[in-house]
Protein backbone atom coordinates (compact mmCIF):
# COMPACT_ATOMS: atom_id res chain seq x y z
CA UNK A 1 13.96 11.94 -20.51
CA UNK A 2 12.37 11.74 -16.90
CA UNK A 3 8.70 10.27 -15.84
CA UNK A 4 8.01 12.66 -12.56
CA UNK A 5 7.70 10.46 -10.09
CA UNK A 6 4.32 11.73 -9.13
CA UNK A 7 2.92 9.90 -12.73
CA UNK A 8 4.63 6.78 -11.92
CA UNK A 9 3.00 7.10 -8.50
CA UNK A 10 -0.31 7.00 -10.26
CA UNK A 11 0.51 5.13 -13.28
CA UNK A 12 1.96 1.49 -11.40
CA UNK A 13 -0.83 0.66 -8.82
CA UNK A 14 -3.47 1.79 -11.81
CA UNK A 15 -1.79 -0.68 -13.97
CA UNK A 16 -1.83 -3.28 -11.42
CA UNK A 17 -5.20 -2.77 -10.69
CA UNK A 18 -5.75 -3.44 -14.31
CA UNK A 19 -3.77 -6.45 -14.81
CA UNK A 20 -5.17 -8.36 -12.06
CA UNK A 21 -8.70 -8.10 -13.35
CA UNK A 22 -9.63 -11.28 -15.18
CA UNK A 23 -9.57 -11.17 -18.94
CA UNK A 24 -9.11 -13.32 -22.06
CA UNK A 25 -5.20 -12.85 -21.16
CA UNK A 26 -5.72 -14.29 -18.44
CA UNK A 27 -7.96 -17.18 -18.62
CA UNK A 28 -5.99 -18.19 -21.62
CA UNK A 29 -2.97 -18.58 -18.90
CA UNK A 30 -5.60 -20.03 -16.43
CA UNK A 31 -6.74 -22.54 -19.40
CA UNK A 32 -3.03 -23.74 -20.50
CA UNK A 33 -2.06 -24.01 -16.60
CA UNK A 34 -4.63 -26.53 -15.39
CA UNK A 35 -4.81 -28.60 -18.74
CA UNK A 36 -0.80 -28.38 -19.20
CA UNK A 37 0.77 -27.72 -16.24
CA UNK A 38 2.98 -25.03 -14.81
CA UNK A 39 5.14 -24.78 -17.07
CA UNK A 40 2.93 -24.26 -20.23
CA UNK A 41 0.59 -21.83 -17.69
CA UNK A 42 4.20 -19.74 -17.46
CA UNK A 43 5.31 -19.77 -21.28
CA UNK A 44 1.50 -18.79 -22.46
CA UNK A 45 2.08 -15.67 -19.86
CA UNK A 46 5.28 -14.87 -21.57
CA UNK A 47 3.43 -15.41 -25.01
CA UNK A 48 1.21 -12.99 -24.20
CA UNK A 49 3.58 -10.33 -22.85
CA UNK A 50 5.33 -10.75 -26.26
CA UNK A 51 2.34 -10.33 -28.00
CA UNK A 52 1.89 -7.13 -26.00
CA UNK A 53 5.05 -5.65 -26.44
CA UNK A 54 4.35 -5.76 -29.93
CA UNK A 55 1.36 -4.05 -29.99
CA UNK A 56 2.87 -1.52 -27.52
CA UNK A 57 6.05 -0.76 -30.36
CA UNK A 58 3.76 -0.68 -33.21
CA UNK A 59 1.36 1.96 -31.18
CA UNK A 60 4.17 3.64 -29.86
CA UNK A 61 6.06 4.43 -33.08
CA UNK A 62 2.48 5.45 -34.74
CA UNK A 63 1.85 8.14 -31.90
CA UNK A 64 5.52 9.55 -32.18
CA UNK A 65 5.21 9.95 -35.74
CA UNK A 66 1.37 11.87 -34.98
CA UNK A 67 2.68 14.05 -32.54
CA UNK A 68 5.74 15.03 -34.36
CA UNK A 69 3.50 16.05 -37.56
CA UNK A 70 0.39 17.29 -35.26
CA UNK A 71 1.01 18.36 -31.73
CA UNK A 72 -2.73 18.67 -31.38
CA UNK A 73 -3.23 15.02 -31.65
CA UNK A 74 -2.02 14.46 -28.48
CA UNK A 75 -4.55 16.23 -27.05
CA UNK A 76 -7.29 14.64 -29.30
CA UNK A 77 -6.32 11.13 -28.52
CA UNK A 78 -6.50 12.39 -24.74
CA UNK A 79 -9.80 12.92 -24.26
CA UNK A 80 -10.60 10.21 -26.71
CA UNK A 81 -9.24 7.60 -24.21
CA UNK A 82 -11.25 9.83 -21.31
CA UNK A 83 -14.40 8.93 -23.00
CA UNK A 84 -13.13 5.35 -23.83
CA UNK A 85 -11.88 5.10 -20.04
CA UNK A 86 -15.17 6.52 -18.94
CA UNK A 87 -17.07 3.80 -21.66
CA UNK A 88 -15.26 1.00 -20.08
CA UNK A 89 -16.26 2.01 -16.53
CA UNK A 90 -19.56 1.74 -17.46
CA UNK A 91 -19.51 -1.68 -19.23
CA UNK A 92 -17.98 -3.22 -15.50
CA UNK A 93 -20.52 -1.59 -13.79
CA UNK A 94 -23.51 -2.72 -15.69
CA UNK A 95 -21.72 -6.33 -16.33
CA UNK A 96 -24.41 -9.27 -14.87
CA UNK A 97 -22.41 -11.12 -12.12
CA UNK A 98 -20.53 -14.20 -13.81
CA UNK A 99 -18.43 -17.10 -13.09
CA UNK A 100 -14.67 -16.97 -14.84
CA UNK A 101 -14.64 -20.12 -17.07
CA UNK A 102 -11.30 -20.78 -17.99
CA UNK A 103 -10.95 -20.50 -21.74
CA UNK A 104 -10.78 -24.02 -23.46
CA UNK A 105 -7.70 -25.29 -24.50
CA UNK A 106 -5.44 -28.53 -26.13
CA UNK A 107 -3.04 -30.13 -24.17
CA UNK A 108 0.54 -28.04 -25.23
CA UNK A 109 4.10 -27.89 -24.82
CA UNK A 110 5.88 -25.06 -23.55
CA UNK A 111 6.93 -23.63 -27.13
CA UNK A 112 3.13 -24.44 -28.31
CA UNK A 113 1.68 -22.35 -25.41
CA UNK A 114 4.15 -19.56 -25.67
CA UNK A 115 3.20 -19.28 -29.47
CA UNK A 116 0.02 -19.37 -29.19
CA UNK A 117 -0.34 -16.68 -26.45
CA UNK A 118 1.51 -14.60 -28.59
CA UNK A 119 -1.54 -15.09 -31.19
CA UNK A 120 -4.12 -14.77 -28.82
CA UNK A 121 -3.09 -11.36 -27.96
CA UNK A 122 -1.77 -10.42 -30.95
CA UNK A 123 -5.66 -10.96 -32.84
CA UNK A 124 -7.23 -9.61 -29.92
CA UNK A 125 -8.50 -5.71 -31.19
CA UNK A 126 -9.11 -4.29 -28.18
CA UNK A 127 -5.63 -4.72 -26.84
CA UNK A 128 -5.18 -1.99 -29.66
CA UNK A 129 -7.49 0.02 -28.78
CA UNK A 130 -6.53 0.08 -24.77
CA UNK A 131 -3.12 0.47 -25.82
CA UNK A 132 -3.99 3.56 -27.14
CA UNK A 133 -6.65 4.85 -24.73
CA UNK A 134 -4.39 4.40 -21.76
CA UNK A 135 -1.06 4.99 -22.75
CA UNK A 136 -1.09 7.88 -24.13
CA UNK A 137 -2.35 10.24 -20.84
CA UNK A 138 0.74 9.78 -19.40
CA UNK A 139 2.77 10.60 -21.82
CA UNK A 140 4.11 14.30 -22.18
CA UNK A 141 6.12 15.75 -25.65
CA UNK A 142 7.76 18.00 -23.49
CA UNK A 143 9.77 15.66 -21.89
CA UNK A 144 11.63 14.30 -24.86
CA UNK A 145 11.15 11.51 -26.85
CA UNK A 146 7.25 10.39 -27.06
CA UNK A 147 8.28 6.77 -28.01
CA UNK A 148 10.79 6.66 -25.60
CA UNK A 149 8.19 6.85 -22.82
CA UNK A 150 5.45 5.22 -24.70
CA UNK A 151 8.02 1.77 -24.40
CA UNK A 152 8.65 2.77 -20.61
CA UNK A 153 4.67 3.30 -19.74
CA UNK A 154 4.25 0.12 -22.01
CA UNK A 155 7.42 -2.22 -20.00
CA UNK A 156 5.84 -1.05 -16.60
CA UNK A 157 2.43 -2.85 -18.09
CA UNK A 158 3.59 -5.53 -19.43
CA UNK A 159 5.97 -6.68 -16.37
CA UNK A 160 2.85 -6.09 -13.87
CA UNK A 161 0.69 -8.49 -16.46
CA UNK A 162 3.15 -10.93 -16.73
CA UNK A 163 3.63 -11.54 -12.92
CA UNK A 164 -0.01 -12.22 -12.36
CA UNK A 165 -0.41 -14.42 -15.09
CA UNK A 166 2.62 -16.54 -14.50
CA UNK A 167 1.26 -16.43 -11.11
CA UNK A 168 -2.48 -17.83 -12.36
CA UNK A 169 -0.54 -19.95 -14.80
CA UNK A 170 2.15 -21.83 -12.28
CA UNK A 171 -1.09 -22.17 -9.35
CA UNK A 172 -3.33 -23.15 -12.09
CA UNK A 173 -5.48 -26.03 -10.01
CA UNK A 174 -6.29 -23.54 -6.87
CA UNK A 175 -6.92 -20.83 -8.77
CA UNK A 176 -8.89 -22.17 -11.14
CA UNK A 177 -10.48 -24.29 -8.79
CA UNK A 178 -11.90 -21.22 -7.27
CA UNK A 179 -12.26 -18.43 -9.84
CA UNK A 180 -14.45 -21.03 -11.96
CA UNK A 181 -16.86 -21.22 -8.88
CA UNK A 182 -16.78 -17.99 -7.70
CA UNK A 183 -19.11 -14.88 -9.08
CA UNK A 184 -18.71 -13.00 -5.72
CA UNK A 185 -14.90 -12.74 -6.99
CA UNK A 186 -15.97 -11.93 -10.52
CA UNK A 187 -18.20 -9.35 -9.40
CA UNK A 188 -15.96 -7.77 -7.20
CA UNK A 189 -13.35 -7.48 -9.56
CA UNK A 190 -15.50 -5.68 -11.93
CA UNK A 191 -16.97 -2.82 -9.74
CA UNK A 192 -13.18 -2.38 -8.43
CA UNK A 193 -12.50 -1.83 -12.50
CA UNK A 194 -14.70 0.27 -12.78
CA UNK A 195 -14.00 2.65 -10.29
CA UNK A 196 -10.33 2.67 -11.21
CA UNK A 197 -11.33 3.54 -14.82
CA UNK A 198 -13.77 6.58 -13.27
CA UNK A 199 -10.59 7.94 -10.70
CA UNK A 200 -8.26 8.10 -14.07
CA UNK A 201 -10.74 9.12 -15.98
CA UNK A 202 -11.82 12.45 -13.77
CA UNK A 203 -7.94 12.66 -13.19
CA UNK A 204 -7.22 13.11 -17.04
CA UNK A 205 -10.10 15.30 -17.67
CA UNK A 206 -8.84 17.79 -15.09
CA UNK A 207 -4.90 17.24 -15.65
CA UNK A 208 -3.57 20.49 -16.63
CA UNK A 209 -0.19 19.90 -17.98
């Protein structure tokens, strides 16, 4: 099994792009870091990349088993996620500027935040949904195994996330200090989104493999 280079080339800075735009992920990591310190701000970000990597499996071994009984699917759930990529645009475009309020949390050890990141993402439904929106348009059957490259697409995510969040979770105070202040940054982070979603979008739509 080989990803062609030229999808990774899109694939990594897209995923970037969309794990450094604020979310409930995030501000959950923001939210243990200032009220628990470093520490707790790093184990919620692992707690949430757990969380992840289970949704990721779970998707993954449902789309293997699709394809395998209905080729066509693949191509169903593609331009299902266009629309849903396109959707999502949208939403960041037409989002009112806003501060980032970190989300409110109790005081937690390391264990408690790590556990309870992995609920937070775990209940979360639209981590199911992107899972499957995004995922999947990279993915190609014809180069072996469909799961096997759902987990790859799905590591590459997951390690990106988990960087910036440890990141917002370790420098909690500064961060926090100015996302909570700042709707310039909010805003700016949304129209960025948003165009991101648009490029991949178009790019799906007219990807001919």
């Amino acid at each position: 099994m080989l990803i062609p280079i030229e999808t990774l080339a899109i694939f990594i800075p897209t995923a970037l792009a969309l794990n450094m735009t604020p979310g409930n992920d995030m501000l959950f990591c923001l939210g243990q870091g200032i009220k628990s310190g470093p520490k707790a701000g790093n184990a919620a970000s692992f707690g949430i990349a757990t969380g992840a990597m289970i949704h990721t499996l779970l998707a993954g071994l449902g789309l293997a088993a699709l394809v395998a009984a209905h080729p066509v699917a693949l191509e169903v759930l593609r331009w299902a996620g266009i629309a849903y990529l396109v959707w999502l645009a949208i939403g960041a475009f037409r989002a009112g500027t806003q501060t980032l309020e970190p989300a409110k949390t109790q005081r937690s050890s390391a264990f408690s935040a790590w556990r309870d990141g992995i609920v937070v993402n775990l209940l979360n439904p639209k981590i199911i949904v992107f899972v499957l929106a995004f995922i999947p348009q990279f993915v190609d059957p014809a180069r072996g195994s469909v799961l096997g490259q759902f987990l790859i697409f799905g590591l590459i995510l997951n390690i990106g996330g988990t960087i910036i969040n440890c990141l917002v979770g370790g420098f909690a105070g500064k961060l926090g200090a100015v996302l909570s202040r700042s709707a310039k940054i909010a805003r700016g982070f949304q129209i960025f989104t948003g165009c991101v979603f648009l490029g991949l979008a178009a790019k799906l739509a007219f990807d001919k493999r």
